[in-house]
C-alpha atoms as a PDB file:
ATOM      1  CA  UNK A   1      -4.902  -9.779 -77.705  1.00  0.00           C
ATOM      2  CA  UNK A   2      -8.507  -9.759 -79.031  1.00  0.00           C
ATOM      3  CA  UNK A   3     -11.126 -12.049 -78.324  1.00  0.00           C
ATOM      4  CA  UNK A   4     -15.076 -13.230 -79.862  1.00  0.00           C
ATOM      5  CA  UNK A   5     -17.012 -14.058 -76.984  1.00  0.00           C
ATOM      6  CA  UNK A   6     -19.888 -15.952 -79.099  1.00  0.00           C
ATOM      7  CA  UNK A   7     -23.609 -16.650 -77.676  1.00  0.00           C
ATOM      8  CA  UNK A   8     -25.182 -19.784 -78.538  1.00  0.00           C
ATOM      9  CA  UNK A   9     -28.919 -19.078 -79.237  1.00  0.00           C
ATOM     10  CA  UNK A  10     -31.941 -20.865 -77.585  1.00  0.00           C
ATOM     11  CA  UNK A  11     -35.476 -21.906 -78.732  1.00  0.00           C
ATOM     12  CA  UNK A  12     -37.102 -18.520 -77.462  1.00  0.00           C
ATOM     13  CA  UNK A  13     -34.489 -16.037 -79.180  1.00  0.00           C
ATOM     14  CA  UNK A  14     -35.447 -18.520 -82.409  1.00  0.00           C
ATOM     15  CA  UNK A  15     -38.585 -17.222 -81.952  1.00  0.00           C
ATOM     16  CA  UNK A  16     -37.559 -13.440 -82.261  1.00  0.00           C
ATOM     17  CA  UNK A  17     -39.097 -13.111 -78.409  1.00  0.00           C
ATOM     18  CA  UNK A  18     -37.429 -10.257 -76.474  1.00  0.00           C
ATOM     19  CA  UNK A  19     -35.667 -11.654 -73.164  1.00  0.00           C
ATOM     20  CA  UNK A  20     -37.356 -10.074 -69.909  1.00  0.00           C
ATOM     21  CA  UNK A  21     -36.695  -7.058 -68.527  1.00  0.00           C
ATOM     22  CA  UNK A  22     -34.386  -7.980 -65.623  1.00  0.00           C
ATOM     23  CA  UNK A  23     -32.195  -9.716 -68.427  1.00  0.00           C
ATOM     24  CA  UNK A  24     -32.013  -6.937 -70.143  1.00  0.00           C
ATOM     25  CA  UNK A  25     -30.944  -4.531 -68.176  1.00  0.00           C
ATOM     26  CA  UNK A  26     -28.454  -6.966 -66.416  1.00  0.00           C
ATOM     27  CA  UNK A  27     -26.945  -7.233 -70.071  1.00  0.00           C
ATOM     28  CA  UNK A  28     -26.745  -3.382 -70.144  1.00  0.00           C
ATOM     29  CA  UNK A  29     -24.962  -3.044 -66.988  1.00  0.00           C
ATOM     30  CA  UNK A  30     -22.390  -5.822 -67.925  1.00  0.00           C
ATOM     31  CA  UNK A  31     -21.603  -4.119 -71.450  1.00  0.00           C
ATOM     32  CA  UNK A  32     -21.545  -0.243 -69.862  1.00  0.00           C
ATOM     33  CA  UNK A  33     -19.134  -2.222 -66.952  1.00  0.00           C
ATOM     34  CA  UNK A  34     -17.188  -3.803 -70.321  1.00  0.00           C
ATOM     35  CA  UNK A  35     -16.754  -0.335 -71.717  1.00  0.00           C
ATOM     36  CA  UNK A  36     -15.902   1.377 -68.459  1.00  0.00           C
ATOM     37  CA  UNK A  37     -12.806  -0.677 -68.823  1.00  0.00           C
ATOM     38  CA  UNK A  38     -11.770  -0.347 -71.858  1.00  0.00           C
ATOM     39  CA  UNK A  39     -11.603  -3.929 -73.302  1.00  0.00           C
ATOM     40  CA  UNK A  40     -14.608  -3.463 -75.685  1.00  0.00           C
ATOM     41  CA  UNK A  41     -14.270  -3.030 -79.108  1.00  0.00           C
ATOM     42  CA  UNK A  42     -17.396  -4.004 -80.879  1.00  0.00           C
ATOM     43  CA  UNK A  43     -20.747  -6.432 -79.298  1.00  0.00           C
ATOM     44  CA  UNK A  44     -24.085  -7.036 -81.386  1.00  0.00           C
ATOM     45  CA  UNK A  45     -27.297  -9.283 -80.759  1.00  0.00           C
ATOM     46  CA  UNK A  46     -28.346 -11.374 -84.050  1.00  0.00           C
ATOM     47  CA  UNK A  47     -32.294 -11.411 -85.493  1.00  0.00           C
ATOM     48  CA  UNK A  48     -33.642 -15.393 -85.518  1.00  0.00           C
ATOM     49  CA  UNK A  49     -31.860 -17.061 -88.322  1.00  0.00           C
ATOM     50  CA  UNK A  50     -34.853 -17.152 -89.874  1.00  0.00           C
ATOM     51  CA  UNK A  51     -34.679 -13.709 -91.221  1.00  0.00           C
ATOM     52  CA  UNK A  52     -31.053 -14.923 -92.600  1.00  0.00           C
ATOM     53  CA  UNK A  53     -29.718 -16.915 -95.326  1.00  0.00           C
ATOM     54  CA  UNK A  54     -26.407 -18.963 -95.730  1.00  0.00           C
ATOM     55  CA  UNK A  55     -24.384 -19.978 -98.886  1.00  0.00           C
ATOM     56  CA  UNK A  56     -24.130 -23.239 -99.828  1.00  0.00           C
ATOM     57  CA  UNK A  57     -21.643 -24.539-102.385  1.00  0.00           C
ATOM     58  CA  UNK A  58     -21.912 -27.273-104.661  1.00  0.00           C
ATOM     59  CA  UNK A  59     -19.216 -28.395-107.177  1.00  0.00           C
ATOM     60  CA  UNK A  60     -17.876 -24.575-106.700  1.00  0.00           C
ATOM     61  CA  UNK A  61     -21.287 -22.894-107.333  1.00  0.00           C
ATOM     62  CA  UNK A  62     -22.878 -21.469-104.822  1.00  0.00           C
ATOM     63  CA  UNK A  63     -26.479 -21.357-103.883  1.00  0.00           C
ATOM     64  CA  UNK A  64     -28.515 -19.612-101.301  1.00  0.00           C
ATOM     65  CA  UNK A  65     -30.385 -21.452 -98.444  1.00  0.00           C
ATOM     66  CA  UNK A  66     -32.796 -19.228 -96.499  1.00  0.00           C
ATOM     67  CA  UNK A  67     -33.213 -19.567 -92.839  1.00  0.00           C
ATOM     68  CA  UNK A  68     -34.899 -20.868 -90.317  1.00  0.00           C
ATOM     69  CA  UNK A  69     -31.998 -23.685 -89.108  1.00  0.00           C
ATOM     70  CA  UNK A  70     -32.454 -26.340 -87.500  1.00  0.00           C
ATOM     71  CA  UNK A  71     -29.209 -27.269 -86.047  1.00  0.00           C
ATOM     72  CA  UNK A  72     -30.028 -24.464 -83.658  1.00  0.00           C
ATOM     73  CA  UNK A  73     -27.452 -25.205 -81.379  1.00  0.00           C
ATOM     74  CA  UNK A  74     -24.280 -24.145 -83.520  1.00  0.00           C
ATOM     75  CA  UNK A  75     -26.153 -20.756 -83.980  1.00  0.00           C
ATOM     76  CA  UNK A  76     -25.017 -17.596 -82.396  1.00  0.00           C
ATOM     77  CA  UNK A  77     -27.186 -15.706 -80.960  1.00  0.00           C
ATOM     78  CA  UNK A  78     -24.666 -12.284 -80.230  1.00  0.00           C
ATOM     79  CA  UNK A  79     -20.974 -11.187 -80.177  1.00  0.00           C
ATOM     80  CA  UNK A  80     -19.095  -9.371 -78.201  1.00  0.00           C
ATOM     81  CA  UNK A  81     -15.039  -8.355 -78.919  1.00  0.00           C
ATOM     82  CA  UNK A  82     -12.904  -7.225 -76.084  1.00  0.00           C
ATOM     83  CA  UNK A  83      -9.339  -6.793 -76.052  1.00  0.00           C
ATOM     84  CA  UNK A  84      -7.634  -7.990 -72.984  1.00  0.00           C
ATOM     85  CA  UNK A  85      -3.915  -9.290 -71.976  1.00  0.00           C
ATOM     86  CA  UNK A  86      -5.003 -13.176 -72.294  1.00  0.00           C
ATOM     87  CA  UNK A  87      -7.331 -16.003 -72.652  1.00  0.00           C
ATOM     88  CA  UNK A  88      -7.677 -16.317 -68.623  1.00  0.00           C
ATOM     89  CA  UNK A  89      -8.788 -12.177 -68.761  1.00  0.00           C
ATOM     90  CA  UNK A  90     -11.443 -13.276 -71.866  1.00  0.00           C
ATOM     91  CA  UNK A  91     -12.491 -16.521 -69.791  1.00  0.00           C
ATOM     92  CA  UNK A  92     -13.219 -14.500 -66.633  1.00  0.00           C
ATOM     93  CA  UNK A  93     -15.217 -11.622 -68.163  1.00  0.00           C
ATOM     94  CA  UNK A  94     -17.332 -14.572 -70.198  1.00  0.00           C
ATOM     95  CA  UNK A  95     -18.251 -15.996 -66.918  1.00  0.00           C
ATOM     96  CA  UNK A  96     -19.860 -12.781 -65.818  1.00  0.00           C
ATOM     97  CA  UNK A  97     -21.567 -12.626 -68.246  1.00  0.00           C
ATOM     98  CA  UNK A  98     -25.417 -12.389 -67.053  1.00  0.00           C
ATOM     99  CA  UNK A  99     -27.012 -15.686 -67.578  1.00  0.00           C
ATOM    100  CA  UNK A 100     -30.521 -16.229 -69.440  1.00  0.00           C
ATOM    101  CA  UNK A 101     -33.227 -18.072 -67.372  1.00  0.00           C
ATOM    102  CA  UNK A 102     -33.378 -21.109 -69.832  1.00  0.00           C
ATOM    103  CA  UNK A 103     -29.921 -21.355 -70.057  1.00  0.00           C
ATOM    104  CA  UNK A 104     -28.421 -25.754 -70.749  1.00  0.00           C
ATOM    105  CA  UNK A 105     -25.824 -26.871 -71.814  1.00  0.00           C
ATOM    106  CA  UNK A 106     -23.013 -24.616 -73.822  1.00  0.00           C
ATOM    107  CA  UNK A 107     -23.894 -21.385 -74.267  1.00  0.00           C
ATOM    108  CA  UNK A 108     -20.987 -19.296 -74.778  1.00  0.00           C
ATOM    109  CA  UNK A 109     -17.533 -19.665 -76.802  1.00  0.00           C
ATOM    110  CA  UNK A 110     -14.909 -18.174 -76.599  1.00  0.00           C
ATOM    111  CA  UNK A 111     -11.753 -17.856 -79.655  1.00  0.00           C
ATOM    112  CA  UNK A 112      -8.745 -15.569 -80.063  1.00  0.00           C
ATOM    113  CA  UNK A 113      -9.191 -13.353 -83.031  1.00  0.00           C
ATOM    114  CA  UNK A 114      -5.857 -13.771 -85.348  1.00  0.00           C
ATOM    115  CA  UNK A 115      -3.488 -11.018 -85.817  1.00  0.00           C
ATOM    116  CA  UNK A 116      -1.608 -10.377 -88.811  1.00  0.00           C
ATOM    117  CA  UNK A 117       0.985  -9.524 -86.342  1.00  0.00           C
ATOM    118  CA  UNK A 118       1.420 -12.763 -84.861  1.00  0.00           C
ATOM    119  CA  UNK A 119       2.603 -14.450 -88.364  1.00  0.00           C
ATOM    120  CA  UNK A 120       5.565 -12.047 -88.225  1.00  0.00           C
ATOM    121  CA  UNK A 121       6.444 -12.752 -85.393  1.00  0.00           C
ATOM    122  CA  UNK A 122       5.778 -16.568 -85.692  1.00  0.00           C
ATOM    123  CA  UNK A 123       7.946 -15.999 -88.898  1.00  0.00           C
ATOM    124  CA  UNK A 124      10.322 -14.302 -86.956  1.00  0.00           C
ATOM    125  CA  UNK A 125      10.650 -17.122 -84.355  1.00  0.00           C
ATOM    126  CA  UNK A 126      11.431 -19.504 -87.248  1.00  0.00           C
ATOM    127  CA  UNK A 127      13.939 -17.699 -88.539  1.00  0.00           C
ATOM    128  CA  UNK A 128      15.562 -17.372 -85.124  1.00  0.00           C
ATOM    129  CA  UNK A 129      15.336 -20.832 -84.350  1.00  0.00           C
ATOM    130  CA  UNK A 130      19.171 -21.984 -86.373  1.00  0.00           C
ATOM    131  CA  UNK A 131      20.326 -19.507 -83.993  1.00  0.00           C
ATOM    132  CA  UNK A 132      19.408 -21.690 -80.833  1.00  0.00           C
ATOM    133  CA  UNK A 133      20.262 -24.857 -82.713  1.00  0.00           C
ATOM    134  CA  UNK A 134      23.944 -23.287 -82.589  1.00  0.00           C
ATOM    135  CA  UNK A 135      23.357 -22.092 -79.075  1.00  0.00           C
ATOM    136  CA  UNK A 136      22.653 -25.609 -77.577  1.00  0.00           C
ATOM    137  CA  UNK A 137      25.396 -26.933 -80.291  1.00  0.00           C
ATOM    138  CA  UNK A 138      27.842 -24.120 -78.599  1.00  0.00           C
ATOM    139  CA  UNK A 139      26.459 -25.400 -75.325  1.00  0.00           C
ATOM    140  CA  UNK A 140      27.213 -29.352 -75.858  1.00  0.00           C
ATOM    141  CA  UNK A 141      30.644 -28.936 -77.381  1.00  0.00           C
ATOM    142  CA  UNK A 142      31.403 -27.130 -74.011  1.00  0.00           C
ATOM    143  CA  UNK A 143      30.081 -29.302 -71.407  1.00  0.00           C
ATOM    144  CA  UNK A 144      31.960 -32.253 -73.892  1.00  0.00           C
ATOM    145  CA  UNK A 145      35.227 -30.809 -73.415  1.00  0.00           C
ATOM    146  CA  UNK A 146      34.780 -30.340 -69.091  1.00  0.00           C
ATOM    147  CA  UNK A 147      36.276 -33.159 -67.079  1.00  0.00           C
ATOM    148  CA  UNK A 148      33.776 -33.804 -64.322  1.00  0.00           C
ATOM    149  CA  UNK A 149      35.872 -36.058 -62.373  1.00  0.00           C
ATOM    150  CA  UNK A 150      38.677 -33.160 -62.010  1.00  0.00           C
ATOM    151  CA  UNK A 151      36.364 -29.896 -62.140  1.00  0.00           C
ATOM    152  CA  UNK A 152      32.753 -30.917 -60.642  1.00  0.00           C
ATOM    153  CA  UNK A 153      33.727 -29.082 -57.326  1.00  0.00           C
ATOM    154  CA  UNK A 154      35.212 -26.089 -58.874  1.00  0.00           C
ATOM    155  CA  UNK A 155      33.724 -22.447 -58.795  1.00  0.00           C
ATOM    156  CA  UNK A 156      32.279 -20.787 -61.594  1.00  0.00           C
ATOM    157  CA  UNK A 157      31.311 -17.078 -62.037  1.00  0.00           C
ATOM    158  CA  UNK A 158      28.278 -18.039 -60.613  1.00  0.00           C
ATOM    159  CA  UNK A 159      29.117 -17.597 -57.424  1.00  0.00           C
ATOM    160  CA  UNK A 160      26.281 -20.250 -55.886  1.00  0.00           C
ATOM    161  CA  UNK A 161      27.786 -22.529 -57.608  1.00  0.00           C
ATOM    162  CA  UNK A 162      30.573 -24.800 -58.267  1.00  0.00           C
ATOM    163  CA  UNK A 163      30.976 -26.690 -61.782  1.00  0.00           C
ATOM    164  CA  UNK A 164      28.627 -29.549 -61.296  1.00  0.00           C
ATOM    165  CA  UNK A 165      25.635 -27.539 -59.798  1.00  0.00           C
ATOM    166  CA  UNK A 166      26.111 -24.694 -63.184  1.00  0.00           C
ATOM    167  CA  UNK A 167      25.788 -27.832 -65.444  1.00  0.00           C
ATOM    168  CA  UNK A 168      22.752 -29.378 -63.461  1.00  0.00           C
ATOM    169  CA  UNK A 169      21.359 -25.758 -64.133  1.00  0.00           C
ATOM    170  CA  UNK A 170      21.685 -25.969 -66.808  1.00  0.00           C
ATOM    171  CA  UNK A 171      20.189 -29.154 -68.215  1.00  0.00           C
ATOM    172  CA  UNK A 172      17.445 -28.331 -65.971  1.00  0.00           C
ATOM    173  CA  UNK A 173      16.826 -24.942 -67.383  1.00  0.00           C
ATOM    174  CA  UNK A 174      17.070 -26.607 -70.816  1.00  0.00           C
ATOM    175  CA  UNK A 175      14.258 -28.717 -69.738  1.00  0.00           C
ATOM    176  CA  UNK A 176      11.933 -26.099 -68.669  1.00  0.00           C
ATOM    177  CA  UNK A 177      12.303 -24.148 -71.714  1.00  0.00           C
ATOM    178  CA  UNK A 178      11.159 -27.390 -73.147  1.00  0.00           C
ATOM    179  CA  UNK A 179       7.906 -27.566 -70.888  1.00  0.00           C
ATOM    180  CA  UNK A 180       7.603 -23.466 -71.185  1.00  0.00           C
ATOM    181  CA  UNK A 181       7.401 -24.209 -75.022  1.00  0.00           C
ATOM    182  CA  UNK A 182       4.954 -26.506 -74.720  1.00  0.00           C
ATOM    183  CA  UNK A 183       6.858 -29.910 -74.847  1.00  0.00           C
ATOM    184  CA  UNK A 184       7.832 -32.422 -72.147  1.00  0.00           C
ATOM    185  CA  UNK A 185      11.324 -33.021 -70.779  1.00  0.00           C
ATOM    186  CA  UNK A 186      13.442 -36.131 -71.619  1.00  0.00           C
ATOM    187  CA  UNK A 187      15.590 -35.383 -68.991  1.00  0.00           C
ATOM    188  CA  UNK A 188      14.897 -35.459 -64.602  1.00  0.00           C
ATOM    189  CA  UNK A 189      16.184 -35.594 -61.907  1.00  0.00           C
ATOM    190  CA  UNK A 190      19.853 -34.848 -60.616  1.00  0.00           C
ATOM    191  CA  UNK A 191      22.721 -35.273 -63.398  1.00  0.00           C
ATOM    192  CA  UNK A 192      23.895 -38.612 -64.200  1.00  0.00           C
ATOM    193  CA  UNK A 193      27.588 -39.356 -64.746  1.00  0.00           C
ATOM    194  CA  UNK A 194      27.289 -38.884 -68.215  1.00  0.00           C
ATOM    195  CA  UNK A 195      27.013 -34.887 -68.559  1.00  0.00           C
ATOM    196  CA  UNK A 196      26.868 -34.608 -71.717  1.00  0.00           C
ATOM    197  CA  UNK A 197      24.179 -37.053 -72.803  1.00  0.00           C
ATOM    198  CA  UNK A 198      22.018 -35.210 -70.105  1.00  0.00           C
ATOM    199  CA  UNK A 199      22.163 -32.249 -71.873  1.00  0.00           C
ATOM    200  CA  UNK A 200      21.630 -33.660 -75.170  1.00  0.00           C
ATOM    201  CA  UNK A 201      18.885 -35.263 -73.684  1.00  0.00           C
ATOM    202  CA  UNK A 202      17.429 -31.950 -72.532  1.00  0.00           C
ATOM    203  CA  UNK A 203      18.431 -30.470 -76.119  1.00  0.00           C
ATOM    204  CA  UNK A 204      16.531 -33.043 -77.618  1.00  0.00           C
ATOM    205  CA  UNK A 205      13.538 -31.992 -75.502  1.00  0.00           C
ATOM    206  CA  UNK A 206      13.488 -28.364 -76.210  1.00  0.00           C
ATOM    207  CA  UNK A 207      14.004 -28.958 -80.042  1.00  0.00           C
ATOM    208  CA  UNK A 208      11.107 -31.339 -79.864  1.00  0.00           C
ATOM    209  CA  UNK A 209       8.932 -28.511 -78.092  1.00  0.00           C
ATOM    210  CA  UNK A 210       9.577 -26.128 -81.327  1.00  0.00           C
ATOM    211  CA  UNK A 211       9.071 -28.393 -83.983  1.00  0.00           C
ATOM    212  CA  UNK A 212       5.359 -29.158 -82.575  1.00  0.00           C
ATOM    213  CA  UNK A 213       2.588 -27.781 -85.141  1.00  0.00           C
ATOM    214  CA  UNK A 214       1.833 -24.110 -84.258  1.00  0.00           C
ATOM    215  CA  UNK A 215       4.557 -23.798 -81.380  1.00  0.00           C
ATOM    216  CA  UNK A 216       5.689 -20.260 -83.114  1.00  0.00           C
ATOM    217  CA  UNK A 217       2.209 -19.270 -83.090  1.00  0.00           C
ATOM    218  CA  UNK A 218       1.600 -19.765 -79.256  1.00  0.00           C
ATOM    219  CA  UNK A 219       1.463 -17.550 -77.014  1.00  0.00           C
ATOM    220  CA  UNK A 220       3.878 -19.025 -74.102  1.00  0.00           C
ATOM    221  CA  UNK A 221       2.549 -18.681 -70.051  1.00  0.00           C
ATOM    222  CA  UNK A 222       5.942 -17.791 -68.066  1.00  0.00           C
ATOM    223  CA  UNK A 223       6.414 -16.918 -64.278  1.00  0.00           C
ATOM    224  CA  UNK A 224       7.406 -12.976 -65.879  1.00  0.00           C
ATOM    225  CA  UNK A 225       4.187 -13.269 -67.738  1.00  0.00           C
ATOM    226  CA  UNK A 226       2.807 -14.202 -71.115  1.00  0.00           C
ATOM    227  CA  UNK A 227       5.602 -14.142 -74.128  1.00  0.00           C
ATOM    228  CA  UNK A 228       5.766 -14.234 -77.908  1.00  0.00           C
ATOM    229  CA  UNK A 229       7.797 -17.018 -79.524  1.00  0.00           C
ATOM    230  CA  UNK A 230      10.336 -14.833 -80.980  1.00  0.00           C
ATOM    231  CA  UNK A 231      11.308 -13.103 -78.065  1.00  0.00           C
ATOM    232  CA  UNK A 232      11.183 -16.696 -76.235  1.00  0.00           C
ATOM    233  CA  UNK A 233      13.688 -18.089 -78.328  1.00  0.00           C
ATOM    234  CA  UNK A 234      15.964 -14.823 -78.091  1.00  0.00           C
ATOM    235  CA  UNK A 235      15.991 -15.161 -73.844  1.00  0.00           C
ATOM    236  CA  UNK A 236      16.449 -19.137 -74.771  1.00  0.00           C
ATOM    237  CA  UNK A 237      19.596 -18.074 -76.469  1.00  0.00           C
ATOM    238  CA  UNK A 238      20.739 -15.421 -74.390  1.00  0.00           C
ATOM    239  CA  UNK A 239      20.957 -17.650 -71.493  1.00  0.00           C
ATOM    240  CA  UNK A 240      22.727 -20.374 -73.176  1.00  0.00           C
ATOM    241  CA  UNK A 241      25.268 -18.119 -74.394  1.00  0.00           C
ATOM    242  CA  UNK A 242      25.889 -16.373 -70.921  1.00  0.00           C
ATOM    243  CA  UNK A 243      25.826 -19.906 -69.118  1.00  0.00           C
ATOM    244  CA  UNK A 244      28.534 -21.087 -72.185  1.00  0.00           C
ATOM    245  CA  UNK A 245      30.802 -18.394 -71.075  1.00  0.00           C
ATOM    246  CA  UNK A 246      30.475 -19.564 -67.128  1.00  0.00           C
ATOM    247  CA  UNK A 247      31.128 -22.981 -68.024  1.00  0.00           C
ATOM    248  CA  UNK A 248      34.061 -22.013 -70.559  1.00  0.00           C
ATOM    249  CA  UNK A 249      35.423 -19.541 -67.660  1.00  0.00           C
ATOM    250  CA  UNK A 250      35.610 -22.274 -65.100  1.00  0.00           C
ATOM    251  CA  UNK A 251      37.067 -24.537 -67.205  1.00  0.00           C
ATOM    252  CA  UNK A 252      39.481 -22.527 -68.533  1.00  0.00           C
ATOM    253  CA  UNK A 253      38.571 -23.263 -72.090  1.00  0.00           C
ATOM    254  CA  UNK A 254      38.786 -21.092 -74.956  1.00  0.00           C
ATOM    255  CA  UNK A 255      36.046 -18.189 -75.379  1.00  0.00           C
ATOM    256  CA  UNK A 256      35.712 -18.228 -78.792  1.00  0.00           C
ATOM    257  CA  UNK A 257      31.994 -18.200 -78.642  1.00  0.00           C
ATOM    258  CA  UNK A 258      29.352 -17.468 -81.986  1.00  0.00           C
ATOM    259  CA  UNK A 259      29.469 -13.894 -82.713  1.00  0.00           C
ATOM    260  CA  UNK A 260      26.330 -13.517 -83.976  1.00  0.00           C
ATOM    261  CA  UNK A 261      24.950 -15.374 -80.661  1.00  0.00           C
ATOM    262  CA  UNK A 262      26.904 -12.642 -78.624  1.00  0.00           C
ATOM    263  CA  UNK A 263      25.721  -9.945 -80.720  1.00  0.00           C
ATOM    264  CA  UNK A 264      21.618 -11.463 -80.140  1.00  0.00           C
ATOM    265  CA  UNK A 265      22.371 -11.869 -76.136  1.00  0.00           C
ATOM    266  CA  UNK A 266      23.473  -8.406 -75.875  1.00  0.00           C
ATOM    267  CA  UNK A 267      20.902  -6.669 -77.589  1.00  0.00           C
ATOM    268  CA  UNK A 268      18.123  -9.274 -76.150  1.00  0.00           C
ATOM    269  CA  UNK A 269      19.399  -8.371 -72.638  1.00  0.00           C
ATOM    270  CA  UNK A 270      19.989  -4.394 -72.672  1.00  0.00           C
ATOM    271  CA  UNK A 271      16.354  -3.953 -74.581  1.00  0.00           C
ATOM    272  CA  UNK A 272      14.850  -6.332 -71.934  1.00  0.00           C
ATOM    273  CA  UNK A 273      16.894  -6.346 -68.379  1.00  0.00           C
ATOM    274  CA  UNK A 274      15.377  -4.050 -66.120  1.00  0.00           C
ATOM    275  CA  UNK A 275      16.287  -2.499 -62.894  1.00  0.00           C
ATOM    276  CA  UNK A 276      13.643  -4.058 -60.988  1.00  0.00           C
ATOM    277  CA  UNK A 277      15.141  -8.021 -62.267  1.00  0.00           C
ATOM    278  CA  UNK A 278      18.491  -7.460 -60.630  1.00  0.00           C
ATOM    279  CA  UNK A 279      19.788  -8.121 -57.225  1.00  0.00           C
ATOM    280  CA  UNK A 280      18.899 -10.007 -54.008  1.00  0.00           C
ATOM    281  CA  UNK A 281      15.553  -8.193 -53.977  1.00  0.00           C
ATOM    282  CA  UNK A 282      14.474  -9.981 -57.008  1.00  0.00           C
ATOM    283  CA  UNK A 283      15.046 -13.586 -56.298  1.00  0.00           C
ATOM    284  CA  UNK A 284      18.829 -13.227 -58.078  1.00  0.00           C
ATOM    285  CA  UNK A 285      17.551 -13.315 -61.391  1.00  0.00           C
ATOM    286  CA  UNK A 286      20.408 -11.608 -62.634  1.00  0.00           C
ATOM    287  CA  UNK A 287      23.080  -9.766 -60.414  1.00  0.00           C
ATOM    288  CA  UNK A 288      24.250  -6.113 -60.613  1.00  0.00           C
ATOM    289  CA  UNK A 289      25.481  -4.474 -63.441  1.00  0.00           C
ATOM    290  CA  UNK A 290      29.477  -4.682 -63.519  1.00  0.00           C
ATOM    291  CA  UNK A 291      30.880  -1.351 -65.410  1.00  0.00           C
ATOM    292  CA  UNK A 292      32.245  -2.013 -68.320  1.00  0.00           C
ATOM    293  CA  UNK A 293      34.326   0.033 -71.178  1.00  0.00           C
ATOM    294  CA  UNK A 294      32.035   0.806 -73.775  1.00  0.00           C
ATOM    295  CA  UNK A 295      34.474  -0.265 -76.607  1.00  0.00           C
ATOM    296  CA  UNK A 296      35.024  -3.358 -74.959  1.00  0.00           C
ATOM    297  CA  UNK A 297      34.189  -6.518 -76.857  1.00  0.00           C
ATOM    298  CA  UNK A 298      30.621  -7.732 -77.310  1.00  0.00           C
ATOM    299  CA  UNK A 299      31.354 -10.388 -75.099  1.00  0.00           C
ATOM    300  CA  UNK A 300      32.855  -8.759 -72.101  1.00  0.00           C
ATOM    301  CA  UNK A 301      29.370  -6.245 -72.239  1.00  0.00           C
ATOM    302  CA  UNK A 302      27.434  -9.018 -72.565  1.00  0.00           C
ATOM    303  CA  UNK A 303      29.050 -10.500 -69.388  1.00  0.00           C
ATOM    304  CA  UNK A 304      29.255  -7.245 -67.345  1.00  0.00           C
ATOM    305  CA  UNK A 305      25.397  -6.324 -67.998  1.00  0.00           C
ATOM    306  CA  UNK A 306      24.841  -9.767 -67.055  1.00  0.00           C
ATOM    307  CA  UNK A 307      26.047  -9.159 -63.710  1.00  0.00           C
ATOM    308  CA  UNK A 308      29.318 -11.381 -64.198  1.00  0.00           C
ATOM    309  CA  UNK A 309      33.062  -9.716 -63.851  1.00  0.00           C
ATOM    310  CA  UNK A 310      34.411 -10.344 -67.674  1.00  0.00           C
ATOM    311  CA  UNK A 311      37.797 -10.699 -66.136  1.00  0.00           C
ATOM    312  CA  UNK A 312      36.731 -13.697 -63.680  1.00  0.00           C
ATOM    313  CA  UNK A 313      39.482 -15.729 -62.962  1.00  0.00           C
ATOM    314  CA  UNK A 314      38.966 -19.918 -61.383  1.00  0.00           C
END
């Protein structure tokens, strides 16, 4: 992602004065160190505005108004562009920056540059988004139909745990998809005896997280690193629908789950499940492939690339 790291001007660049020598060379070893890495796309120093000019408008006519300015500072003094893999990579090379000796107050800003890229994908994102309203619909009509006073100790494909720990997993993992997304969870704490208004509680919270103004255009902060909306509400999904199929499994309900869903998990999960993610070594993420028939059902694949044994029996 690109970045404008902006310099505020002071009362001696107004004055077209040269900064010292020291300065200056400190600045040339910071942009040859910028370059050396290969983050820096473009940086400029400014003349004094008052060798510049601005347009002014008035009743949708413009005029000219020549420099000096006097609101000197909101003026930029330089620019420099970088290209780096997120705000906290801009922040940190804007801090070592070299400083000038009569530097007060705010001198530097820094702002994303937009990419036409990101409307796509934010346009992709809310497109996608039905598709996890039937997810955590496919979700709730499952947990509705489980009996927690017969079933709550009962195993699940998930091997660590029995029927009342996979729900509290998953109205907790609903909740920090919420918080990942940028909202706050309506739901804490251990489950209540009521399962299924926790996890319409935690519903509510993650649908509230998406429908906040410029959620699909964020950039989300995750423990696997920083993600795109889209492909947030794709591993949102895909985990709903494989935790569906657990919960259906140990229930022994019907596994008639959204096709289309299935169809999203599986592709979501073979273009992003990596070697590295599975097994004991890597927290149990997600466990060991199981082999599965290639002309199987896009369930079943789903379920065996997920680590799970399609034909799981309570």
């Amino acid at each position: 992602m690109k970045f404008i790291i902006m310099g505020r001007v002071s009362e001696k660049s107004e004055t077209g004065a040269l900064p010292d020598d020291d300065y200056i060379q400190a600045m040339h070893d910071f942009n040859a160190e910028l370059n050396r890495s290969g983050v820096l796309l473009a940086t400029e120093g400014l003349y004094p505005s008052s060798m510049g000019a601005r347009i002014a408008y008035t009743g949708g006519k413009g005029r000219v108004v020549d420099g000096p300015f006097t609101e000197s500072k909101e003026l930029i003094a330089g620019f420099w562009i970088i290209d780096v893999t997120s705000k906290e990579e801009a922040l940190a090379w804007a801090l070592r920056l070299p400083v000038p000796a009569d530097a007060e107050g705010e001198g530097l800003e820094i702002r994303q540059i937009f990419d036409p890229a990101d409307l796509v994908k934010a346009t992709d994102a809310r497109a996608a988004l039905p598709l996890l309203d039937r997810a955590l619909d496919q979700m709730a009509a499952t947990i509705a139909a489980v009996d927690p006073v017969k079933l709550a100790g009962s195993p699940t494909p998930c091997t660590e745990w029995n029927v009342e720990q996979l729900v509290g997993h998953i109205v907790d993992e609903v909740g920090r998809f919420a918080e990942v997304s940028g909202g706050q969870r309506e739901h804490e704490g251990p489950l209540s005896g009521d399962w299924p208004a926790d996890f319409a509680a935690a519903a509510r919270s993650l649908r509230a997280a998406w429908a906040r103004p410029q959620a699909l255009e964020q950039v989300q902060r995750t423990p696997i690193g920083e993600i795109d909306a889209l492909w947030a509400v794709k591993q949102q999904c895909s985990e709903l629908v494989g935790h569906t199929w657990d919960l259906a499994k140990a229930a022994d309900l019907p596994l008639d789950l959204d096709p289309e869903l299935t169809e999203l998990a599986l592709t979501f999960m073979t273009d992003n499940i990596r070697p590295e993610m599975r097994g004991p070594e890597a927290g149990g993420y997600i466990g060991l492939e199981v082999p599965a028939d290639p002309g199987a059902p896009p369930l079943d694949r789903l379920i065996a690339f997920s680590g799970r044994d399609p034909g799981w029996r309570p």
